[in-house]
C-alpha atoms as a PDB file:
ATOM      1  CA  UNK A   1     -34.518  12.387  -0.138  1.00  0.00           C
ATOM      2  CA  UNK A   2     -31.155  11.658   1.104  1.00  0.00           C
ATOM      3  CA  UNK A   3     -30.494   9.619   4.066  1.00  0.00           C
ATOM      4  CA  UNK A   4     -28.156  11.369   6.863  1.00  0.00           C
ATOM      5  CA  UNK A   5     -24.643  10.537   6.327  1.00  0.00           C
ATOM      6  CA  UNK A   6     -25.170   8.866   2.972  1.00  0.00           C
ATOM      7  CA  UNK A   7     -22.796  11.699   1.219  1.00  0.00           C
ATOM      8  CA  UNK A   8     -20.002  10.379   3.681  1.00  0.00           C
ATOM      9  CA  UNK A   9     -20.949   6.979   3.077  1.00  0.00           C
ATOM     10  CA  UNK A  10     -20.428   7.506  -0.717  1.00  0.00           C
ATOM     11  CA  UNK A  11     -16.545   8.990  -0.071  1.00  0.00           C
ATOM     12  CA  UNK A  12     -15.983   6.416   1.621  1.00  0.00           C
ATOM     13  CA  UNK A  13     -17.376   3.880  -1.059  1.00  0.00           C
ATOM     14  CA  UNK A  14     -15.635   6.085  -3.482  1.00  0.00           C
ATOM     15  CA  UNK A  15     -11.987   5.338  -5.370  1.00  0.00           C
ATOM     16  CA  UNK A  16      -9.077   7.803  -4.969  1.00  0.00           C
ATOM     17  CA  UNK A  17      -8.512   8.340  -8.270  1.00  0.00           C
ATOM     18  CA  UNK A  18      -6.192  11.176  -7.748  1.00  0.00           C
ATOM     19  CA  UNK A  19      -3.656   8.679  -6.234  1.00  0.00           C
ATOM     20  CA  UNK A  20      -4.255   6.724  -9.365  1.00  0.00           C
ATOM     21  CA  UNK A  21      -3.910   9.850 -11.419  1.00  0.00           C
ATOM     22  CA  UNK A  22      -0.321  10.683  -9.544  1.00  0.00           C
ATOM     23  CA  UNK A  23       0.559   6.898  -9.536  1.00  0.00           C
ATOM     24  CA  UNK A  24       0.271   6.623 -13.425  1.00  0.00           C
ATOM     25  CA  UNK A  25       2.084   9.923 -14.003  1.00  0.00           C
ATOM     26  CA  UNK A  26       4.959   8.438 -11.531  1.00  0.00           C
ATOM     27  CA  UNK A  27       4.907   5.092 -13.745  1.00  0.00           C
ATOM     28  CA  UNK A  28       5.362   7.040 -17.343  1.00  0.00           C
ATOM     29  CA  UNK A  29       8.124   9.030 -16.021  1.00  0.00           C
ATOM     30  CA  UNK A  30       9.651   5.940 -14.588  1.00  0.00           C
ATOM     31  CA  UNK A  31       8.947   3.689 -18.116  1.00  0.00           C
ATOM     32  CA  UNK A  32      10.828   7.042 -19.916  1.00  0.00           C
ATOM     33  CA  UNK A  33      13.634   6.948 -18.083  1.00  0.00           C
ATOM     34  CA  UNK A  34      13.841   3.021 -18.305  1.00  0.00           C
ATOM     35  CA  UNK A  35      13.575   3.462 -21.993  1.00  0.00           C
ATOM     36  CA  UNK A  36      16.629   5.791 -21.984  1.00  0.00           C
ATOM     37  CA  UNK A  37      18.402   3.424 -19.509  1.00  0.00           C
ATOM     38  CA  UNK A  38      18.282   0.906 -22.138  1.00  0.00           C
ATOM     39  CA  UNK A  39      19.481   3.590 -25.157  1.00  0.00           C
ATOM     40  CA  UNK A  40      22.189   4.101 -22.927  1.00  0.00           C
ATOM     41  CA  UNK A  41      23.588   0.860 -21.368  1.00  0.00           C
ATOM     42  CA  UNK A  42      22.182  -1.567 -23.900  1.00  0.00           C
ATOM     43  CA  UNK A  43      22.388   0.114 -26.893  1.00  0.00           C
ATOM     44  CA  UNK A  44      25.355   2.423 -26.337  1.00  0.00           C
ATOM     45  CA  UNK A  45      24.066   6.025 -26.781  1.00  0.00           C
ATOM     46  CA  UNK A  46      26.553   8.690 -25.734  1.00  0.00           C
ATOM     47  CA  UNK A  47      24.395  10.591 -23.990  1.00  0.00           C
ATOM     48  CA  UNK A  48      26.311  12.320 -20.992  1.00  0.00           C
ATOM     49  CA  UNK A  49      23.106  14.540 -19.745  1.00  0.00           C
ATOM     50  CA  UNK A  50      21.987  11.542 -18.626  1.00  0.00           C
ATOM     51  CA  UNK A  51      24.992  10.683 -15.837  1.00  0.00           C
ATOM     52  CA  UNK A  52      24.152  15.021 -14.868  1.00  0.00           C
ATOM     53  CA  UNK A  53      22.488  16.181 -11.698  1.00  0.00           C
ATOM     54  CA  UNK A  54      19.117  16.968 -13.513  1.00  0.00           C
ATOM     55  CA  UNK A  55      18.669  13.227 -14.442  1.00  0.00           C
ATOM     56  CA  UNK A  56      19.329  12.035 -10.856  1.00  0.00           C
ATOM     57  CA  UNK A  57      17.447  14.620  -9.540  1.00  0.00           C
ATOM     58  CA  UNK A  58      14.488  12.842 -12.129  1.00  0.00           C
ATOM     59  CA  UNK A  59      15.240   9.743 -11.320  1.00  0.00           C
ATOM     60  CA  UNK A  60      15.139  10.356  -7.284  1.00  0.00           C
ATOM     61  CA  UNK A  61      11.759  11.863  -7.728  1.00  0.00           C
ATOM     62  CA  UNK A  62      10.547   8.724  -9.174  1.00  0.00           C
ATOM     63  CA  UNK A  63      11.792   6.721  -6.744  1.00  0.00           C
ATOM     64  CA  UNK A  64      10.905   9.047  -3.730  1.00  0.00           C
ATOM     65  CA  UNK A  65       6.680   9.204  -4.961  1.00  0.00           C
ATOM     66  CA  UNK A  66       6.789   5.766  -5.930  1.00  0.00           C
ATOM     67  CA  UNK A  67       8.035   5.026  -1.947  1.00  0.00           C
ATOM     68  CA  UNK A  68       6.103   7.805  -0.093  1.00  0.00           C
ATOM     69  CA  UNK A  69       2.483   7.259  -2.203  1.00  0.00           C
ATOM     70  CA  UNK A  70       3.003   3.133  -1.294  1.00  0.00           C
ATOM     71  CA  UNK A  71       3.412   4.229   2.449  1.00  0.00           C
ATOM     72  CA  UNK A  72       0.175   6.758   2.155  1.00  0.00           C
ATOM     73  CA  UNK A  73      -1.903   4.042   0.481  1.00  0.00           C
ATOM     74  CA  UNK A  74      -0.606   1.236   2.544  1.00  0.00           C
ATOM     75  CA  UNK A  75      -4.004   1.880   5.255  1.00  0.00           C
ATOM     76  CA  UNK A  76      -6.568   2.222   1.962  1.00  0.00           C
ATOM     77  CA  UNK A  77      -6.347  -1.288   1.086  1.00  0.00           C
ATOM     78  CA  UNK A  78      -7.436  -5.074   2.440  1.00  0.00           C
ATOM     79  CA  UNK A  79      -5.647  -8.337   3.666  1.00  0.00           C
ATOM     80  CA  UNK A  80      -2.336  -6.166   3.875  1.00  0.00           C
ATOM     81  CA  UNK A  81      -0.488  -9.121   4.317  1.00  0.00           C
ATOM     82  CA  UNK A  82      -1.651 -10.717   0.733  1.00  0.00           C
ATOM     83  CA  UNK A  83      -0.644  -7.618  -0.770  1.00  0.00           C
ATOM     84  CA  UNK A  84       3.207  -7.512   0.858  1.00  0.00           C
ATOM     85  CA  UNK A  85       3.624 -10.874  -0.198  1.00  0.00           C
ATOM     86  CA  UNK A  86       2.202 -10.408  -3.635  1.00  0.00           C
ATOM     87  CA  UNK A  87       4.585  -7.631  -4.234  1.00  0.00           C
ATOM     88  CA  UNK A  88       7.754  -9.030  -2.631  1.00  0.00           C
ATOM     89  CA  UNK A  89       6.586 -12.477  -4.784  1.00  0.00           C
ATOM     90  CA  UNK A  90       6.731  -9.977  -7.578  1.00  0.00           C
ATOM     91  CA  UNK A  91      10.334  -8.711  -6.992  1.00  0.00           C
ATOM     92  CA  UNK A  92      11.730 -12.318  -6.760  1.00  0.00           C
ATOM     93  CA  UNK A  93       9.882 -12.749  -9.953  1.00  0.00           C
ATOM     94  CA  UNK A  94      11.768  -9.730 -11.291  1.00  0.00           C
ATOM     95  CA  UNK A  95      15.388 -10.996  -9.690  1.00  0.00           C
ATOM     96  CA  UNK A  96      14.845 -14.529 -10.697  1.00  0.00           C
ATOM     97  CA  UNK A  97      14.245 -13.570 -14.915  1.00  0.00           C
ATOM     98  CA  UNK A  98      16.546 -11.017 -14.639  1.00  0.00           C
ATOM     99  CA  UNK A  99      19.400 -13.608 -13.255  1.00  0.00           C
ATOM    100  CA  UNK A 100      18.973 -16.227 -15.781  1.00  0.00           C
ATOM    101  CA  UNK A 101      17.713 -14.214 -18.840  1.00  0.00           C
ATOM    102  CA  UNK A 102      20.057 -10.802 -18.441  1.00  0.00           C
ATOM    103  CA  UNK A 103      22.479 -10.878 -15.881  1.00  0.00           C
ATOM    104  CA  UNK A 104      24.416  -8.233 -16.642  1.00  0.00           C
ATOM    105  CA  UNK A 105      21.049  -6.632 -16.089  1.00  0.00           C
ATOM    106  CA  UNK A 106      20.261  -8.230 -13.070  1.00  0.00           C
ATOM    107  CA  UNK A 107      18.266  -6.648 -10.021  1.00  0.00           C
ATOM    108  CA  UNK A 108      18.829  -8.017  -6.553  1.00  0.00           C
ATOM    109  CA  UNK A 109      17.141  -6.267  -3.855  1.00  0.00           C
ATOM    110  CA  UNK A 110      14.838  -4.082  -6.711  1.00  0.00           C
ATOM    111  CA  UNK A 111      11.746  -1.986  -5.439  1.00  0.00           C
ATOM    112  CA  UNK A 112       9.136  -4.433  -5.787  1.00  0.00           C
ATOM    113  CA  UNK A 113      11.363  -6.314  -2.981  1.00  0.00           C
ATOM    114  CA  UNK A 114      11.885  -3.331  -0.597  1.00  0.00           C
ATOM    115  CA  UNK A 115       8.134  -2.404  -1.472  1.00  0.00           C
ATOM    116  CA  UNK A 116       7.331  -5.902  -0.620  1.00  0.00           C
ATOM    117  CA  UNK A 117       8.702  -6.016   2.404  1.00  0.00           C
ATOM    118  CA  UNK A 118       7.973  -3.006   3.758  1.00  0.00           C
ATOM    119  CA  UNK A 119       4.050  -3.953   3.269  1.00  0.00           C
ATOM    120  CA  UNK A 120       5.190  -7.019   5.546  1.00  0.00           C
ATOM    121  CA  UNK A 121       7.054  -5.064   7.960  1.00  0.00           C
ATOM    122  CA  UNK A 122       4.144  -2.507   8.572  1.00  0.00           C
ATOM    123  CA  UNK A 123       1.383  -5.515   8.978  1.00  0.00           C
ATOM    124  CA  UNK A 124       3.474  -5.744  11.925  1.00  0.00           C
ATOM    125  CA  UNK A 125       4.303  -2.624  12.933  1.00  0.00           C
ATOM    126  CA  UNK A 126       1.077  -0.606  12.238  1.00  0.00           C
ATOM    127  CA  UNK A 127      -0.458  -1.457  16.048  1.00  0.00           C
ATOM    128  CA  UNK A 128       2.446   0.345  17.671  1.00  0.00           C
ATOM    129  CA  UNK A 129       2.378   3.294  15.159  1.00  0.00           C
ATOM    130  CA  UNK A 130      -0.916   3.891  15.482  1.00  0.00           C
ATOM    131  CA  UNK A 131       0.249   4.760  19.074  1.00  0.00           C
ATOM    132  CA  UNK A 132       2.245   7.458  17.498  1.00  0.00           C
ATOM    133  CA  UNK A 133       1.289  10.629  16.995  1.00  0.00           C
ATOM    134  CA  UNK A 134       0.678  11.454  13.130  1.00  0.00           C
ATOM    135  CA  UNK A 135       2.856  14.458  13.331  1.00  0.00           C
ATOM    136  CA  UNK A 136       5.566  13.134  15.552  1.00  0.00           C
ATOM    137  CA  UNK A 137       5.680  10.223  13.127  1.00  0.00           C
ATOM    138  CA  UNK A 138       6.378  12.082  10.254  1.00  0.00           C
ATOM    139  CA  UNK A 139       9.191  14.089  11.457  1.00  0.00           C
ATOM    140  CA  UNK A 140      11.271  12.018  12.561  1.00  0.00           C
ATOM    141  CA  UNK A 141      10.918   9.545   9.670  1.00  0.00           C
ATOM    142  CA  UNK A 142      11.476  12.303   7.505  1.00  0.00           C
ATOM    143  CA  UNK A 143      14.428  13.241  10.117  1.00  0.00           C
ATOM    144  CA  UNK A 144      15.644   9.896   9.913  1.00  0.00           C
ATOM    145  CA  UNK A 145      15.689   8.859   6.144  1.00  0.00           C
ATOM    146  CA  UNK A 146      17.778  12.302   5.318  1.00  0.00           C
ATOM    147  CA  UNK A 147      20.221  10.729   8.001  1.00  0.00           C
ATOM    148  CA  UNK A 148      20.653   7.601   6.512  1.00  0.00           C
ATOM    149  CA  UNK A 149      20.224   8.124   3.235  1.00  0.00           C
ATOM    150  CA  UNK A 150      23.820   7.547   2.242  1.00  0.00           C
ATOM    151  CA  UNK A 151      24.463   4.716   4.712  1.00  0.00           C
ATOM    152  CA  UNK A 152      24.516   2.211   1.680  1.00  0.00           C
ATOM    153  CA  UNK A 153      28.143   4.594   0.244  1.00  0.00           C
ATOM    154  CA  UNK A 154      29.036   4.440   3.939  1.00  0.00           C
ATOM    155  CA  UNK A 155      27.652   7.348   5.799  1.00  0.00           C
ATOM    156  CA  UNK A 156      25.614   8.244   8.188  1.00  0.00           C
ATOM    157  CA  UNK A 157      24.437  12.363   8.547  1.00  0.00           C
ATOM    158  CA  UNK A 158      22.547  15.478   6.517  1.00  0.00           C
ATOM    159  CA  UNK A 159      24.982  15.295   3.597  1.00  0.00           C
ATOM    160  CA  UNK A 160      28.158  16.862   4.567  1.00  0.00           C
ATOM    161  CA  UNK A 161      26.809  18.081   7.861  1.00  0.00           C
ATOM    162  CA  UNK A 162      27.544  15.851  11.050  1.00  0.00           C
ATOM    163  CA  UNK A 163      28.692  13.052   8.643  1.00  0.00           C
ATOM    164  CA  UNK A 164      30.168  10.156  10.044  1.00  0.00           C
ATOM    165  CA  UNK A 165      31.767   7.244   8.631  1.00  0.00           C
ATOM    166  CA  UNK A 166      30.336   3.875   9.248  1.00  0.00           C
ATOM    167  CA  UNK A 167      32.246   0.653  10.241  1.00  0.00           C
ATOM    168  CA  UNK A 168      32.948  -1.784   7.331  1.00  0.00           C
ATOM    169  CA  UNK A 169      32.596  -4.014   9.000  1.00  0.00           C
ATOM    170  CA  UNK A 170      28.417  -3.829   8.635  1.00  0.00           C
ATOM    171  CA  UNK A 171      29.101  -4.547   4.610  1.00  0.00           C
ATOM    172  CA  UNK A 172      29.636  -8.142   4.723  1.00  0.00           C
ATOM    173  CA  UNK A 173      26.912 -10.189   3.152  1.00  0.00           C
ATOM    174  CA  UNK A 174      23.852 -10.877   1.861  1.00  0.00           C
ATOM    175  CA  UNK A 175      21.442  -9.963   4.666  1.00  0.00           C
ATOM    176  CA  UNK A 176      23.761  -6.877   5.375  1.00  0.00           C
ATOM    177  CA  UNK A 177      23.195  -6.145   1.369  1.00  0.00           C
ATOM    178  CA  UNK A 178      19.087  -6.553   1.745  1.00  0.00           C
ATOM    179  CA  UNK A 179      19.614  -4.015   5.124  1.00  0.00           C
ATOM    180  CA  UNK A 180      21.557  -1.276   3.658  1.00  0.00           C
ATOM    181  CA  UNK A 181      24.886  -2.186   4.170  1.00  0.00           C
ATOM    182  CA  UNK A 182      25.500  -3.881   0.656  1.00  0.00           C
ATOM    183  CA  UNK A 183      28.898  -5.847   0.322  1.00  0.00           C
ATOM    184  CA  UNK A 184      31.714  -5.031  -1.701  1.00  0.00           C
ATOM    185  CA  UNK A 185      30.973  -7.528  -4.703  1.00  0.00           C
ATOM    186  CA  UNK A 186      27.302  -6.229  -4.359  1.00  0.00           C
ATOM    187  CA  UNK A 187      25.951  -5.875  -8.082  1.00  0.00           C
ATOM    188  CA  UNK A 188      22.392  -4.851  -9.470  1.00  0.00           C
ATOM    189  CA  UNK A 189      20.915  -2.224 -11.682  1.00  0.00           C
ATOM    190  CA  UNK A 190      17.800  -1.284  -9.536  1.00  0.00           C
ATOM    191  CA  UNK A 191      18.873  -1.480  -6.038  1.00  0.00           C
ATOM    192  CA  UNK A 192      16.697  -0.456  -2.692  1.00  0.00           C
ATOM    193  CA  UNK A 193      17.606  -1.920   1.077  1.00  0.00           C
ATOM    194  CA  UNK A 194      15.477  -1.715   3.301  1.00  0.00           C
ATOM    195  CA  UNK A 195      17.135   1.095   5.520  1.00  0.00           C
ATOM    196  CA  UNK A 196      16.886   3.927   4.424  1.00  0.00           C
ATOM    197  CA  UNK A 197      14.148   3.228   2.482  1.00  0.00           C
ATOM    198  CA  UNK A 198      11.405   2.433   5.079  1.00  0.00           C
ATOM    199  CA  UNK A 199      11.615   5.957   6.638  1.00  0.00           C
ATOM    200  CA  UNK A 200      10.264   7.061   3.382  1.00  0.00           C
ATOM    201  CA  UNK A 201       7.842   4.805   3.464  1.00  0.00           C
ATOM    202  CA  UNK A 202       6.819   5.330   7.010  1.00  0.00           C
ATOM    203  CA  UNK A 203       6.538   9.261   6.083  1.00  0.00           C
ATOM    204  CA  UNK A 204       3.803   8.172   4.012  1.00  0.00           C
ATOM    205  CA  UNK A 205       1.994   6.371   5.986  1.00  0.00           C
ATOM    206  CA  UNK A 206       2.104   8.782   8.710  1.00  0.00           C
ATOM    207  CA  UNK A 207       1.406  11.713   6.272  1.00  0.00           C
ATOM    208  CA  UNK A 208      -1.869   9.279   5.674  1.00  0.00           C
ATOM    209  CA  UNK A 209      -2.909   9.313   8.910  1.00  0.00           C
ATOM    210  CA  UNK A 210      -2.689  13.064   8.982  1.00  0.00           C
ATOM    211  CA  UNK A 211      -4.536  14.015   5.973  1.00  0.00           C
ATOM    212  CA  UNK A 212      -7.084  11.173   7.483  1.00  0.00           C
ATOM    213  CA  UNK A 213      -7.571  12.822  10.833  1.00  0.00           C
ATOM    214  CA  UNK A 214      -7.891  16.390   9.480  1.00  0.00           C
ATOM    215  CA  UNK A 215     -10.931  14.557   7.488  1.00  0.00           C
ATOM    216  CA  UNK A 216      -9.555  16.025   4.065  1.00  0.00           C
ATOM    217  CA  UNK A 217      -9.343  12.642   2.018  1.00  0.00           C
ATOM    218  CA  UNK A 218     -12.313  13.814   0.193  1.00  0.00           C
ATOM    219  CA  UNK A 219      -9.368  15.829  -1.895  1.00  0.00           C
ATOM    220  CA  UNK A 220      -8.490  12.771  -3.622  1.00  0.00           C
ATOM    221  CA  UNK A 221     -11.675  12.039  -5.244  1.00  0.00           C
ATOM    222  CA  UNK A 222     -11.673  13.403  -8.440  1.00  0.00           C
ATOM    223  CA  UNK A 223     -11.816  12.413 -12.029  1.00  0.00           C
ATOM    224  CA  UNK A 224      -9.594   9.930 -13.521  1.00  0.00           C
ATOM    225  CA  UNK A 225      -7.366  11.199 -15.963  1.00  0.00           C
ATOM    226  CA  UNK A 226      -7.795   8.661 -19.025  1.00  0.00           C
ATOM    227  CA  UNK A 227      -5.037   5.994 -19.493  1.00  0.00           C
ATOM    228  CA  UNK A 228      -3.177   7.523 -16.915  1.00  0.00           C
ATOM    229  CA  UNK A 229      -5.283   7.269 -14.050  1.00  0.00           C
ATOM    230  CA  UNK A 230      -5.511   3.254 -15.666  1.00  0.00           C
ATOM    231  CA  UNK A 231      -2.012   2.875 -15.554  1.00  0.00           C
ATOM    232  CA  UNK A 232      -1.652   4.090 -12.190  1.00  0.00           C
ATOM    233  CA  UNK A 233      -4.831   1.176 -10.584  1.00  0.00           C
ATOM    234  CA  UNK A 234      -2.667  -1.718 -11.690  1.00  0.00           C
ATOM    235  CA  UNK A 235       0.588  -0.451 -11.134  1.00  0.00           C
ATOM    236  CA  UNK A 236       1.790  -3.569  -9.972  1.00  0.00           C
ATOM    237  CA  UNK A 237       1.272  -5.664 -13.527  1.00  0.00           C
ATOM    238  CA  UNK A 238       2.309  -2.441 -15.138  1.00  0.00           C
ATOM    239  CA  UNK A 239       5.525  -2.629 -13.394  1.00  0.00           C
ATOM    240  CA  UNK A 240       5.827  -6.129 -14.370  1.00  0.00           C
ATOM    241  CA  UNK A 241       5.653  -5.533 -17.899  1.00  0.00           C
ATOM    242  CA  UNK A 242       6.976  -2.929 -18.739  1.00  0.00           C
ATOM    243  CA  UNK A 243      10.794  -3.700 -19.208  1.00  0.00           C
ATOM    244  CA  UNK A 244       9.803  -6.709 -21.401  1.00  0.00           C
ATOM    245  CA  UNK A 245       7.696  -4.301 -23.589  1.00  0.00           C
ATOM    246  CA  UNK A 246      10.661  -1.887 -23.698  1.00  0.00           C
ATOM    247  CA  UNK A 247      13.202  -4.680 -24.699  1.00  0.00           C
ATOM    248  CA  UNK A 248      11.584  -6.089 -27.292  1.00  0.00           C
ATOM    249  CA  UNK A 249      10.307  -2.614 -28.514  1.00  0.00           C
ATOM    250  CA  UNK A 250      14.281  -1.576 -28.621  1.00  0.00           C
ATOM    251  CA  UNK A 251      14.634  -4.761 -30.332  1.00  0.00           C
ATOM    252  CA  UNK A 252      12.477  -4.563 -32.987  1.00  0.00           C
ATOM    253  CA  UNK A 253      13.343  -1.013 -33.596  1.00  0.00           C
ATOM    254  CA  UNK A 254      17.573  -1.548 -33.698  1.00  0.00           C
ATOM    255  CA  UNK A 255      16.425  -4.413 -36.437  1.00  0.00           C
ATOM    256  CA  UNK A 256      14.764  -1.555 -38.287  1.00  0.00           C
ATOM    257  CA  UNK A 257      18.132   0.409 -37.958  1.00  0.00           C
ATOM    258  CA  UNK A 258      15.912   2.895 -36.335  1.00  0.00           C
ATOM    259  CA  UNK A 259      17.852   3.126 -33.510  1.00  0.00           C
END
């Protein structure tokens, strides 16, 4: 006989796997279009589609679920504080290797950094956004991130609506760089400031809070899809790894004269 409230307690005991599922999926796309980012720019394959709209439009949506699935599963998880500096750690990892090992390669200011520290931030912030309403929340961060997104070419507005030129002043330096405002000798292959970034981010974890008070996260138990769903549960050492992989993969394959 079953206890009262035991099916809740098992949800609750219960992984998300469909936010592993989606995570994974997220990661191949990304480690595909990393392996033609190498074809192209290491290797010197003339492929043009891949400067077209379609392939920023691919490799936006990797960035955008990557951003707005950390801010959702930023309230699942323990000691959020280990976690942000784990990640952040990870991104200096990233910059440091890349620096000394390929730096015409190099990433300053990468995700794992803005993904870092926007764990960090929201340890902070999360006792004055719970104040917020869930809804409110997530309209204007959604609000805000379309306004800024172009404030690292110099803009502030909705694309070309109620655009406005910012003051260059802002793009000085390092710490201006790591905001949003990068300076004019700014260089780095995988590049994400904090603003406008952390809107993104915060749309997640507001949209969290909203799928959590209609009681509906029950629609992210599910079953894992094999190797995917995998991928997506360490994401983080994935992440890691995977350029290395790629490198020497591309390596060993242009020895071949396969490539």
């Amino acid at each position: 006989m079953e206890t009262r409230g035991g099916g809740k307690a098992r949800i609750k005991n219960m992984r998300y796997v469909r936010l592993d599922n989606f995570r994974g999926a997220t990661l191949i796309s990304m480690m595909i279009y990393h392996l033609v980012w190498d074809l192209v720019y290491i290797y010197g394959k003339n492929w043009n589609w891949y400067e077209s709209r379609p392939a920023y439009v691919w490799q936006q949506s990797i960035c955008w679920s990557f951003i707005f699935l950390s801010g959702f599963c930023w309230s699942l998880g323990s000691r959020p504080l280990r976690r942000g500096l784990i990640v952040f750690g990870g991104g200096m990892l990233v910059t440091i290797v890349t620096m000394i090992f390929m730096p015409e390669q190099r990433v300053v200011f990468g995700i794992l950094t803005f993904l870092g520290s926007a764990m960090l931030l929201l340890t902070w912030l999360d006792k004055y956004w719970k104040k917020v309403n869930a809804k409110i929340g997530l309209l204007s961060s959604i609000v805000l991130f379309l306004w800024t997104k172009e404030i690292n070419s110099g803009y502030l507005g909705f694309g070309r609506v109620a655009r406005c030129r910012l003051p260059l002043e802002l793009y000085r330096n390092v710490v201006t760089t790591y905001l949003g405002f990068p300076d004019s000798g700014f260089y780095s292959t995988d590049y994400f400031s904090l603003f406008p970034w952390i809107f993104l981010f915060f749309a997640g974890y507001f949209f969290y809070r909203i799928v959590k008070e209609a009681k509906k996260m029950e629609l992210f138990i599910g079953k894992k899809i094999p190797i995917v769903g995998d991928l997506g549960r360490y994401s983080l050492l994935i992440y890691l790894l995977h350029q290395p992989f790629l490198y020497l993969l591309l390596q060993i394959l242009n020895l071949m004269d396969i490539i």
